[in-house]
C-alpha atoms as a PDB file:
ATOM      1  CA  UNK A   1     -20.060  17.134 -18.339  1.00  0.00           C
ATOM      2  CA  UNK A   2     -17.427  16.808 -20.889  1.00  0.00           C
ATOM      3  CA  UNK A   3     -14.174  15.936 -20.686  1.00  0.00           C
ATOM      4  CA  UNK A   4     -10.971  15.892 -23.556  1.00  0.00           C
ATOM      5  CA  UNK A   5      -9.289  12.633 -23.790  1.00  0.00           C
ATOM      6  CA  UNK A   6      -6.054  11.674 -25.722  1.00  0.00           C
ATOM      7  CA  UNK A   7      -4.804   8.704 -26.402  1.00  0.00           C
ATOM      8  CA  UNK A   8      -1.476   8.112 -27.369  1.00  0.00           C
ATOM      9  CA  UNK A   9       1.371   5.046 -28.426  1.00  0.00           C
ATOM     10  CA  UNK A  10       3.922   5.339 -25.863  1.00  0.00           C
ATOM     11  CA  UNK A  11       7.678   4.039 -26.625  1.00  0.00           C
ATOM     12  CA  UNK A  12       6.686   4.559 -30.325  1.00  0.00           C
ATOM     13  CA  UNK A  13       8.102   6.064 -33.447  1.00  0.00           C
ATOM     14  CA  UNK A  14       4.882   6.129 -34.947  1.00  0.00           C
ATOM     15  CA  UNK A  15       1.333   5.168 -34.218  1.00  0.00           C
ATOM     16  CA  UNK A  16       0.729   1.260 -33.898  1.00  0.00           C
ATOM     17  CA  UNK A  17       3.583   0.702 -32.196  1.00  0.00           C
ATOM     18  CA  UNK A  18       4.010   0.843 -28.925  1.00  0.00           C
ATOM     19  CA  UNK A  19       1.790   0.821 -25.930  1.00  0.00           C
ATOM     20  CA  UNK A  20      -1.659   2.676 -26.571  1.00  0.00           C
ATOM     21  CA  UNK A  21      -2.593   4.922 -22.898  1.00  0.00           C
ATOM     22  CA  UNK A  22      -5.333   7.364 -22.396  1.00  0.00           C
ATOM     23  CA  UNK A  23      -5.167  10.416 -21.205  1.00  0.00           C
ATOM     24  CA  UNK A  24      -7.608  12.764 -19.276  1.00  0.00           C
ATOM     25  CA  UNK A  25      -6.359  16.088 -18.132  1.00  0.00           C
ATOM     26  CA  UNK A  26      -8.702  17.353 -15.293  1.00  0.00           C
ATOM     27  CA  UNK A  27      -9.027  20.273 -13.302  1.00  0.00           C
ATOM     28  CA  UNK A  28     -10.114  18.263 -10.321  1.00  0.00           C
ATOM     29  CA  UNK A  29     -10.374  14.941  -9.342  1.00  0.00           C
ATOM     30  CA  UNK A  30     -13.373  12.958  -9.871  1.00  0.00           C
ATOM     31  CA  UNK A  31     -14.515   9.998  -7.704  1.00  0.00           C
ATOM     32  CA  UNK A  32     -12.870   7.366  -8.383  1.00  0.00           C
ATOM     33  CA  UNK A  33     -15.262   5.286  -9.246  1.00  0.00           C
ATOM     34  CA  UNK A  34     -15.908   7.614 -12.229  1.00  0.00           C
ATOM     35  CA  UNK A  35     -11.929   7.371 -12.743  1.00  0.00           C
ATOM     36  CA  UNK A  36     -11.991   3.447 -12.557  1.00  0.00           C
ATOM     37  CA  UNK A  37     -15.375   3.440 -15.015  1.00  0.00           C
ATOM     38  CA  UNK A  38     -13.857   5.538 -17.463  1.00  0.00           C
ATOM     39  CA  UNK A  39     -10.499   3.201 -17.569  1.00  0.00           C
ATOM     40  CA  UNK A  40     -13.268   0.380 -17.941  1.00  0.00           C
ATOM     41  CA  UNK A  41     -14.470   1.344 -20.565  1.00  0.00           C
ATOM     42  CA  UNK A  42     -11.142   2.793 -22.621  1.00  0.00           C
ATOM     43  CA  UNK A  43     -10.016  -0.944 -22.019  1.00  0.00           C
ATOM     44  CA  UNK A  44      -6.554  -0.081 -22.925  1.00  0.00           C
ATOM     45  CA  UNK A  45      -3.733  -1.356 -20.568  1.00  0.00           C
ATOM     46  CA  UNK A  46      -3.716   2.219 -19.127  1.00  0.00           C
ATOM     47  CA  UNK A  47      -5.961   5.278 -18.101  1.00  0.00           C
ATOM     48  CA  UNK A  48      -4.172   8.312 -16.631  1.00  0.00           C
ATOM     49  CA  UNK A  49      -5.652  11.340 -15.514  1.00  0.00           C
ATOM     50  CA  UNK A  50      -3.762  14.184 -13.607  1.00  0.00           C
ATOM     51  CA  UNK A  51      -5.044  17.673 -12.399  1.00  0.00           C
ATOM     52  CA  UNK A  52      -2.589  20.864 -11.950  1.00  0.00           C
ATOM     53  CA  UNK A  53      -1.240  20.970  -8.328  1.00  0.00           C
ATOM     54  CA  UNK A  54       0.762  24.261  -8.397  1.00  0.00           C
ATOM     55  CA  UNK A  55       3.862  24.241 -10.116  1.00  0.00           C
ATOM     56  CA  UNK A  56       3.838  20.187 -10.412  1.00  0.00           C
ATOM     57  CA  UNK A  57       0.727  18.359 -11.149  1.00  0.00           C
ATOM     58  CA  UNK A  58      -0.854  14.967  -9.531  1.00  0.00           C
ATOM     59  CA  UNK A  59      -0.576  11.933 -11.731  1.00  0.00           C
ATOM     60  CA  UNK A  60      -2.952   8.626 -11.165  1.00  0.00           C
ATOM     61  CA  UNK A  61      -3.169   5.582 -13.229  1.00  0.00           C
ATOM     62  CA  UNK A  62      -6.192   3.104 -13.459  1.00  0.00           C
ATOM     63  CA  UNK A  63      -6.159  -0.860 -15.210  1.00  0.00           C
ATOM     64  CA  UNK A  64      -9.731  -1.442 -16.498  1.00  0.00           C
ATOM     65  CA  UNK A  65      -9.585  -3.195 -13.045  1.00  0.00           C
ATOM     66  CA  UNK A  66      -7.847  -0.770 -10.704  1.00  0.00           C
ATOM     67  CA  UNK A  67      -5.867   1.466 -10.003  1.00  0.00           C
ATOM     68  CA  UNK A  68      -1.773   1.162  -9.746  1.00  0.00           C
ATOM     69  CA  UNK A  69       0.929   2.143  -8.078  1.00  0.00           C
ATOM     70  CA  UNK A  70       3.499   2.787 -11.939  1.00  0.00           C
ATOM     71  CA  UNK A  71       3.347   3.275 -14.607  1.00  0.00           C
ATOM     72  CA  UNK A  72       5.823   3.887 -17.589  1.00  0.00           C
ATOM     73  CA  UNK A  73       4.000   4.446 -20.132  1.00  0.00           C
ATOM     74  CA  UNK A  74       1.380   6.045 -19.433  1.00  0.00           C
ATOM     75  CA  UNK A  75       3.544   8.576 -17.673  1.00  0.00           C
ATOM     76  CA  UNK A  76       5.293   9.206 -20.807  1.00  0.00           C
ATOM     77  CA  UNK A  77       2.176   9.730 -22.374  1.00  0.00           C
ATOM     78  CA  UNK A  78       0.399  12.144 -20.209  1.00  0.00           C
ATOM     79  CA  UNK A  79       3.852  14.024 -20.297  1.00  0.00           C
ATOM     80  CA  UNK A  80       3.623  14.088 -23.926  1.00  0.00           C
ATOM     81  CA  UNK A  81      -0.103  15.890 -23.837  1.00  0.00           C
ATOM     82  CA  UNK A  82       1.172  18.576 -22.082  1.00  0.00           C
ATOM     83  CA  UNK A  83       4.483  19.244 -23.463  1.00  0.00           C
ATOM     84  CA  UNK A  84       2.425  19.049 -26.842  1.00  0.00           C
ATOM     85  CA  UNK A  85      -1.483  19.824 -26.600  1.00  0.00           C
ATOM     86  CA  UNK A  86      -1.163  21.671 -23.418  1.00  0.00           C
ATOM     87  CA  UNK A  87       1.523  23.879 -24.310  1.00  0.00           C
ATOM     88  CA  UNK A  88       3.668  22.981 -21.038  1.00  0.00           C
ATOM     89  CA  UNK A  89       6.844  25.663 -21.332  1.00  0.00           C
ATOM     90  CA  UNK A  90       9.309  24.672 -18.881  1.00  0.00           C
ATOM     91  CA  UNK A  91      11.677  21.735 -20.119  1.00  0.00           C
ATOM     92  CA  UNK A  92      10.798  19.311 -17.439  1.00  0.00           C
ATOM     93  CA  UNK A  93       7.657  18.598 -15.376  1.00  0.00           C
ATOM     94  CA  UNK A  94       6.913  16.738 -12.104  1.00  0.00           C
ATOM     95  CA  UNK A  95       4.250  14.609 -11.565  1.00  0.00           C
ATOM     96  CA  UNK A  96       3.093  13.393  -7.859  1.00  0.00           C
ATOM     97  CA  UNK A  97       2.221   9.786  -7.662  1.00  0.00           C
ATOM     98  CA  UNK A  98       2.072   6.884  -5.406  1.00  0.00           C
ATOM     99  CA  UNK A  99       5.417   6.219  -5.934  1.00  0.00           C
ATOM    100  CA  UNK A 100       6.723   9.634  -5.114  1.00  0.00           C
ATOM    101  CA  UNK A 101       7.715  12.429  -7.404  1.00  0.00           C
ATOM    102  CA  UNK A 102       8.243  11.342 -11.186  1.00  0.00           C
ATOM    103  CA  UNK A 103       9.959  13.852 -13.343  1.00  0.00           C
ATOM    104  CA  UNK A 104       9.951  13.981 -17.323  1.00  0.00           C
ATOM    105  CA  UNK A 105      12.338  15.939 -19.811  1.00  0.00           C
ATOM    106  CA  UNK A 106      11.594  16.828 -23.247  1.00  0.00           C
ATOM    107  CA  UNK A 107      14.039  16.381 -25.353  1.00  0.00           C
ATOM    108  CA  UNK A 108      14.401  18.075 -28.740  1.00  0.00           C
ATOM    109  CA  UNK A 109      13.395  14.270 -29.654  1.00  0.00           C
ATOM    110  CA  UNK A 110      11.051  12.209 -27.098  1.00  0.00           C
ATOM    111  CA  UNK A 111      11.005  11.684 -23.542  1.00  0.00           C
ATOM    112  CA  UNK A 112      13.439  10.925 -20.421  1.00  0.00           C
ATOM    113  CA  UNK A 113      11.395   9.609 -17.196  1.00  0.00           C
ATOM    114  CA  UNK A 114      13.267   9.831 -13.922  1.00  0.00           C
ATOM    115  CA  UNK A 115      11.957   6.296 -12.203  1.00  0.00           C
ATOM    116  CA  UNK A 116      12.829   5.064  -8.790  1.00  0.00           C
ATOM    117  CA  UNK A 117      15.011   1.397  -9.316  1.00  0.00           C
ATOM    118  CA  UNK A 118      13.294  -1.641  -8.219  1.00  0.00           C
ATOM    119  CA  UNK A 119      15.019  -4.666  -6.521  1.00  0.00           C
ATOM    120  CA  UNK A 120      14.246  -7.892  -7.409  1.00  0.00           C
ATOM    121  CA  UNK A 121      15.801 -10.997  -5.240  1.00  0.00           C
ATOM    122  CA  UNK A 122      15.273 -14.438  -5.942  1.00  0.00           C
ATOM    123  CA  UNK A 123      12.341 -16.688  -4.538  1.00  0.00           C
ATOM    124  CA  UNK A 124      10.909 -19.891  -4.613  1.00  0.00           C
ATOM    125  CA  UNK A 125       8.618 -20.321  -7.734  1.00  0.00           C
ATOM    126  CA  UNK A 126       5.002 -21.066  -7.316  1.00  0.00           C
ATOM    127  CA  UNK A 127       3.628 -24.092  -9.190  1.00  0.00           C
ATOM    128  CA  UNK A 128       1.524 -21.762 -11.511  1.00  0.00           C
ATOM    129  CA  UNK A 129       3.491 -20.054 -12.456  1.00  0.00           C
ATOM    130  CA  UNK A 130       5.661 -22.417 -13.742  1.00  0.00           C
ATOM    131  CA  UNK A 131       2.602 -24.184 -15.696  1.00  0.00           C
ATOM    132  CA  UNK A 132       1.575 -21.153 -16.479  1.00  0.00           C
ATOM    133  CA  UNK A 133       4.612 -20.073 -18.507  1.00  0.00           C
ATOM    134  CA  UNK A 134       4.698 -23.627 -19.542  1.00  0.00           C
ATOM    135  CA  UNK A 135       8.883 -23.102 -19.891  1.00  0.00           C
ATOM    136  CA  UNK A 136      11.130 -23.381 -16.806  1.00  0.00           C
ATOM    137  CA  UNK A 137      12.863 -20.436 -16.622  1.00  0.00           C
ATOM    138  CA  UNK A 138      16.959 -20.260 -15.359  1.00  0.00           C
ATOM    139  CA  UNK A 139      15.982 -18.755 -12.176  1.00  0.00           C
ATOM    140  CA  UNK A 140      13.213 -16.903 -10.582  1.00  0.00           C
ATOM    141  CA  UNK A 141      13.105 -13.384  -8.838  1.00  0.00           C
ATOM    142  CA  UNK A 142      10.448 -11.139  -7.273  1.00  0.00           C
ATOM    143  CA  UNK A 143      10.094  -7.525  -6.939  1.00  0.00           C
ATOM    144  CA  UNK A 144       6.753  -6.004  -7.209  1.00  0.00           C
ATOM    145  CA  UNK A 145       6.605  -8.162 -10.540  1.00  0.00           C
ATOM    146  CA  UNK A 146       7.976 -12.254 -10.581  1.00  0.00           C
ATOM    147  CA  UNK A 147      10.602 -11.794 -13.236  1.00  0.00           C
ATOM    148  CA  UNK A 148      11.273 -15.310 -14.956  1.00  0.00           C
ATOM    149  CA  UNK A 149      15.258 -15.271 -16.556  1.00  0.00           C
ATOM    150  CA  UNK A 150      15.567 -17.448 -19.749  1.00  0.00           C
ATOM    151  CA  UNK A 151      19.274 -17.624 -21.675  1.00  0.00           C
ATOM    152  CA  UNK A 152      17.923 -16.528 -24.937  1.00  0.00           C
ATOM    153  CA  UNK A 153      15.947 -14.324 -27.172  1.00  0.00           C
ATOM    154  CA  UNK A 154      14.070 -17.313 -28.879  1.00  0.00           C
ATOM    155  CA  UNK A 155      13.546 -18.665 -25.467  1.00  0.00           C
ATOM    156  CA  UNK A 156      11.296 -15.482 -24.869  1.00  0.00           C
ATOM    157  CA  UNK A 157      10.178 -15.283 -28.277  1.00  0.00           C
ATOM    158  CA  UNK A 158       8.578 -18.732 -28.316  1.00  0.00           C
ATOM    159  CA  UNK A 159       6.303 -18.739 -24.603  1.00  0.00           C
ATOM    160  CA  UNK A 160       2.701 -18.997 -25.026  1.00  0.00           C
ATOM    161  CA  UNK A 161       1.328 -18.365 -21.602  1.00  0.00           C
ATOM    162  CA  UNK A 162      -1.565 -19.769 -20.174  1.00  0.00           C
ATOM    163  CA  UNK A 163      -2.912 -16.857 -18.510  1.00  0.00           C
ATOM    164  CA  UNK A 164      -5.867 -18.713 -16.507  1.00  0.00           C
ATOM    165  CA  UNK A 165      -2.620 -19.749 -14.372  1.00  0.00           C
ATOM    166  CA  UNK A 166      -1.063 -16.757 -14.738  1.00  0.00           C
ATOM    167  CA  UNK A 167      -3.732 -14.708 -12.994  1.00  0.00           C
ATOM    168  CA  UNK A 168      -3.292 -17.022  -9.165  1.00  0.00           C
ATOM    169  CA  UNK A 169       0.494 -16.263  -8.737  1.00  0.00           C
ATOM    170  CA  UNK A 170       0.553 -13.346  -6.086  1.00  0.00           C
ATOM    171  CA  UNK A 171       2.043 -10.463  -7.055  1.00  0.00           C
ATOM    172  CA  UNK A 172       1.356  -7.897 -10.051  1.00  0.00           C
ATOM    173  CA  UNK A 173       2.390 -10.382 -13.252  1.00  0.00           C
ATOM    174  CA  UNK A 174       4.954 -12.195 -14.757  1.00  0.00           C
ATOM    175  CA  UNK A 175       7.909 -10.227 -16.819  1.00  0.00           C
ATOM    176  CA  UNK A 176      10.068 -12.352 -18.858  1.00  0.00           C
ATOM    177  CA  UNK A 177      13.612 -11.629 -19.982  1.00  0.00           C
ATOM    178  CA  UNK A 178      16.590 -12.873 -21.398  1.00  0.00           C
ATOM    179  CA  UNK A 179      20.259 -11.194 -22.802  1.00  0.00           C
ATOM    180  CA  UNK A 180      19.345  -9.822 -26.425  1.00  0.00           C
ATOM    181  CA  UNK A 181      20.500 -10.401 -30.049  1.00  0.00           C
ATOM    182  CA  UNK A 182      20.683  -6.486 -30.958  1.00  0.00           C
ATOM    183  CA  UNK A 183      19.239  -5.172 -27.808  1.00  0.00           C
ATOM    184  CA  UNK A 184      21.515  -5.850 -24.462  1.00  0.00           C
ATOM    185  CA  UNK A 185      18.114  -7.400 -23.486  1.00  0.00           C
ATOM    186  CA  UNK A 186      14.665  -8.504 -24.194  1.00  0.00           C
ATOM    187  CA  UNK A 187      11.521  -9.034 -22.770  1.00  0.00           C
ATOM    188  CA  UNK A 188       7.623  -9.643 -22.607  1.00  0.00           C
ATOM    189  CA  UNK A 189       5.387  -8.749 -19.777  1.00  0.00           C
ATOM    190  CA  UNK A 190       2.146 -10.698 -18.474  1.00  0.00           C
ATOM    191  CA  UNK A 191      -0.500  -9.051 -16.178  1.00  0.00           C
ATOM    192  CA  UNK A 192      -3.504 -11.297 -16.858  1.00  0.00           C
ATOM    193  CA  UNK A 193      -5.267 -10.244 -13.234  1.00  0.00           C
ATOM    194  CA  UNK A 194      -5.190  -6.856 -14.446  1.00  0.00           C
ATOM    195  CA  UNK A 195      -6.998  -8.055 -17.537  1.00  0.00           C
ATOM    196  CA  UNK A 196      -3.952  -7.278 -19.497  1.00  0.00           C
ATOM    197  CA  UNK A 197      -2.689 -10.837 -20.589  1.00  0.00           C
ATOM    198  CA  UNK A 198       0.138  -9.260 -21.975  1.00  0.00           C
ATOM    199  CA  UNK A 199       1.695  -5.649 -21.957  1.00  0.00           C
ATOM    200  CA  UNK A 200       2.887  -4.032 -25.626  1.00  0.00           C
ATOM    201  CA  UNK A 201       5.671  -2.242 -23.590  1.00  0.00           C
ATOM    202  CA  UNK A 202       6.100  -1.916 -20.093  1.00  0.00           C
ATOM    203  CA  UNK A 203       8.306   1.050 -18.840  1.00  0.00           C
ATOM    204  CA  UNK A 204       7.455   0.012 -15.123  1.00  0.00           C
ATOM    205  CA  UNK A 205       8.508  -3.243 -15.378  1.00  0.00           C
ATOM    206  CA  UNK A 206      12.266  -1.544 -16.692  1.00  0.00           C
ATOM    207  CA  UNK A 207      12.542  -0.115 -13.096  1.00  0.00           C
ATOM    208  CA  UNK A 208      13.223  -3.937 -12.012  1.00  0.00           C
ATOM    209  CA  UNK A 209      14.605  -5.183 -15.379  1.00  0.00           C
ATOM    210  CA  UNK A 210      17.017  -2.145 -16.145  1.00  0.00           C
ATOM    211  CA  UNK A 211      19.398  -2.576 -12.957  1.00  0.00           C
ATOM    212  CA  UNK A 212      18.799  -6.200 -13.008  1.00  0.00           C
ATOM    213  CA  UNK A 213      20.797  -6.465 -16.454  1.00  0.00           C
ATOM    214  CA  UNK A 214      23.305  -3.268 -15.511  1.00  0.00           C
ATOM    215  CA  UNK A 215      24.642  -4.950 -13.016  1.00  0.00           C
ATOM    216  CA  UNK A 216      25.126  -8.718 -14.839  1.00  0.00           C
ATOM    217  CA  UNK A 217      26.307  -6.562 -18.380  1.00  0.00           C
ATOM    218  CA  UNK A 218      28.769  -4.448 -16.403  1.00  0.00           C
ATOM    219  CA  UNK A 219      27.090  -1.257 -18.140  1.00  0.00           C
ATOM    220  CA  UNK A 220      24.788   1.777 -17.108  1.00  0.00           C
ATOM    221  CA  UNK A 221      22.946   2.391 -20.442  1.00  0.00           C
ATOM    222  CA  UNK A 222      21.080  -0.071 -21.598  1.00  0.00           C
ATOM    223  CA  UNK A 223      18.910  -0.779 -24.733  1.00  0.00           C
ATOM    224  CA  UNK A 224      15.858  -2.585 -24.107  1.00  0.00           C
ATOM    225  CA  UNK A 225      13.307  -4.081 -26.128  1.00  0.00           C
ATOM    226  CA  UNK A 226       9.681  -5.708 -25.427  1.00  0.00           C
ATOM    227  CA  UNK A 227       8.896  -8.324 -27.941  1.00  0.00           C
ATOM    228  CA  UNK A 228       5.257  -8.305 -28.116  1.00  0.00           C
ATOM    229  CA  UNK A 229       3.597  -8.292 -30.869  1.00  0.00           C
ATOM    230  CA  UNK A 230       3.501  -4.216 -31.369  1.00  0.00           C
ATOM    231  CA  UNK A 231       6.930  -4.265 -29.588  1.00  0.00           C
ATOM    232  CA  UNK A 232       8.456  -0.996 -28.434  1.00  0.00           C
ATOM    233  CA  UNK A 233      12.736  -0.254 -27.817  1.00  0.00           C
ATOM    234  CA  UNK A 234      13.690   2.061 -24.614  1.00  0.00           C
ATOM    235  CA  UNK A 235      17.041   3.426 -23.864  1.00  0.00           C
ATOM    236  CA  UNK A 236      17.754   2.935 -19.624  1.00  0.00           C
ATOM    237  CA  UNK A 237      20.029   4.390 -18.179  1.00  0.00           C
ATOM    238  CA  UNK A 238      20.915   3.506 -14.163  1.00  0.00           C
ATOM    239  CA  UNK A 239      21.670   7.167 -12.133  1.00  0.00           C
ATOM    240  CA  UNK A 240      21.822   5.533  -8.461  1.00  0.00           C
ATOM    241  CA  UNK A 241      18.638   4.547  -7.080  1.00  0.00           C
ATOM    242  CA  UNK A 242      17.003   5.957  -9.896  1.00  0.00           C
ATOM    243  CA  UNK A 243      16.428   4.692 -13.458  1.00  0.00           C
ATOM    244  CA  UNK A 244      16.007   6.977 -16.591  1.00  0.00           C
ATOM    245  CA  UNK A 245      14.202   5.339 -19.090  1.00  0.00           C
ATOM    246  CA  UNK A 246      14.169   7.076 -22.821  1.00  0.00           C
ATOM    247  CA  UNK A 247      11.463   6.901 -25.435  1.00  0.00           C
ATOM    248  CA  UNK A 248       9.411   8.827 -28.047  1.00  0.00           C
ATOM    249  CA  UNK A 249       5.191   8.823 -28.203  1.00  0.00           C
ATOM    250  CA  UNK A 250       2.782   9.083 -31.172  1.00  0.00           C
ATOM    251  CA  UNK A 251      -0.628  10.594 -31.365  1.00  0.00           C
ATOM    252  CA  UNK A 252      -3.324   8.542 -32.374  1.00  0.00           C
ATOM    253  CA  UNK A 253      -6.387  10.156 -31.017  1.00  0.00           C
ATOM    254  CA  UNK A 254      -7.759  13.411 -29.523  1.00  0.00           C
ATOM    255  CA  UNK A 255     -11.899  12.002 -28.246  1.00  0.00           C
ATOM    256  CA  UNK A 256     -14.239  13.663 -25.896  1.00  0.00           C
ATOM    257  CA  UNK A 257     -16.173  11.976 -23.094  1.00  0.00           C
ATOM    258  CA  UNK A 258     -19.726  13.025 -22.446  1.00  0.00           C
ATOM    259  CA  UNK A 259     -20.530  12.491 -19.032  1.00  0.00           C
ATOM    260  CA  UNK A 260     -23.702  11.577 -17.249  1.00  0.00           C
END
């Protein structure tokens, strides 16, 4: 059995920038421990696979460790193979995921992603995660994500996890952020129990960070930017409950996966 697999730099200009995701398009789903194998083995951040399901089309997303509820940029990606390789028509898709219906717009240049918001509320910090980051932050809040608030850019710039520590602390990861210099904020993301000690640009992790900074700015559109080391920029924009996060993709590869 064969399959086609892309992979693509999401939130990218141009390739090496970004955040490299996979992409299988399928006709039907496989078991999943075929799914979780193949993400395995890509051992990028991100494997997503989707099949058609009638005018929308399923959407799942595997770790090389498991499967998740979100994710940005891999959305954006699988949107961009079918908008481009595909031939998708219509201006907008919707994908059906765990977290409900995601819909993406092309644009006459990249991507818009309708996202549900994500709370975050503060919480007491657990002792690894603390030596883990090896910098107190400000304050401390949870949402599906711990998200660690620092006062600066350099602040963010200059943490070198210890991501032993960083894979006992609970929840998903650790996303750290700060106000920005150019951008209206900054980040970097750290998932080591997904085997992903840190994330080149994280569009899920937006969905908590994006309202988070709306609502201390005083502003609905936002420019973000992720300062690892391939770093990525997104444009967020806050529409309710929902958050609409912006970005362009690059090709890098077009593969095919024999199968046992």
């Amino acid at each position: 059995m064969k399959l086609t697999m892309y992979q693509v730099d999401a939130f990218a200009e141009q390739v090496f920038e970004g955040n490299p995701a996979a992409v299988c398009p399928l006709d039907c789903w496989l078991d999943d421990c075929v799914l979780q194998a193949i993400a395995e083995e890509n051992n990028v951040s991100e494997t997503a696979f989707f099949i058609p399901a009638g005018d929308a089309f399923e959407l799942r997303w595997f770790t090389p460790v498991e499967e998740v509820d979100l994710c940005g940029h891999a959305t954006l990606a699988a949107a961009h193979v079918l908008f481009k390789h595909m031939r998708y028509e219509k201006s907008q898709l919707t994908f059906l995921t765990r977290s409900g219906e995601l819909v993406v717009r092309k644009h006459e240049v990249g991507y818009s992603m309708n996202f549900p918001a994500a709370p975050v509320a503060a919480c007491v910090a657990p002792d690894a995660l603390i030596a883990g980051l090896g910098h107190t932050p400000n304050e401390l809040l949870a949402g599906f994500d711990y998200v660690a608030v620092y006062s600066t850019e350099e602040e963010i710039q200059a943490l070198t996890p210890d991501f032993t520590k960083l894979q006992n602390i609970g929840l998903r990861g650790v996303v750290a952020t700060a106000p920005g210099k150019e951008a209206d904020f900054v980040s970097r993301c750290f998932f080591p129990k997904l085997r992903v000690n840190e994330d080149p640009v994280t569009g899920s992790a937006h969905c908590e960070l994006a309202p988070l900074w709306a609502e201390r700015l005083g502003k609905n559109t936002l420019i973000a930017r992720q300062l690892s080391k391939r770093s990525g920029t997104l444009r967020c924009e806050i529409r309710g409950d929902r958050v609409m996060l912006v970005g362009n993709a690059a090709d890098y590869m077009q593969a095919e996966i024999q199968l046992p």
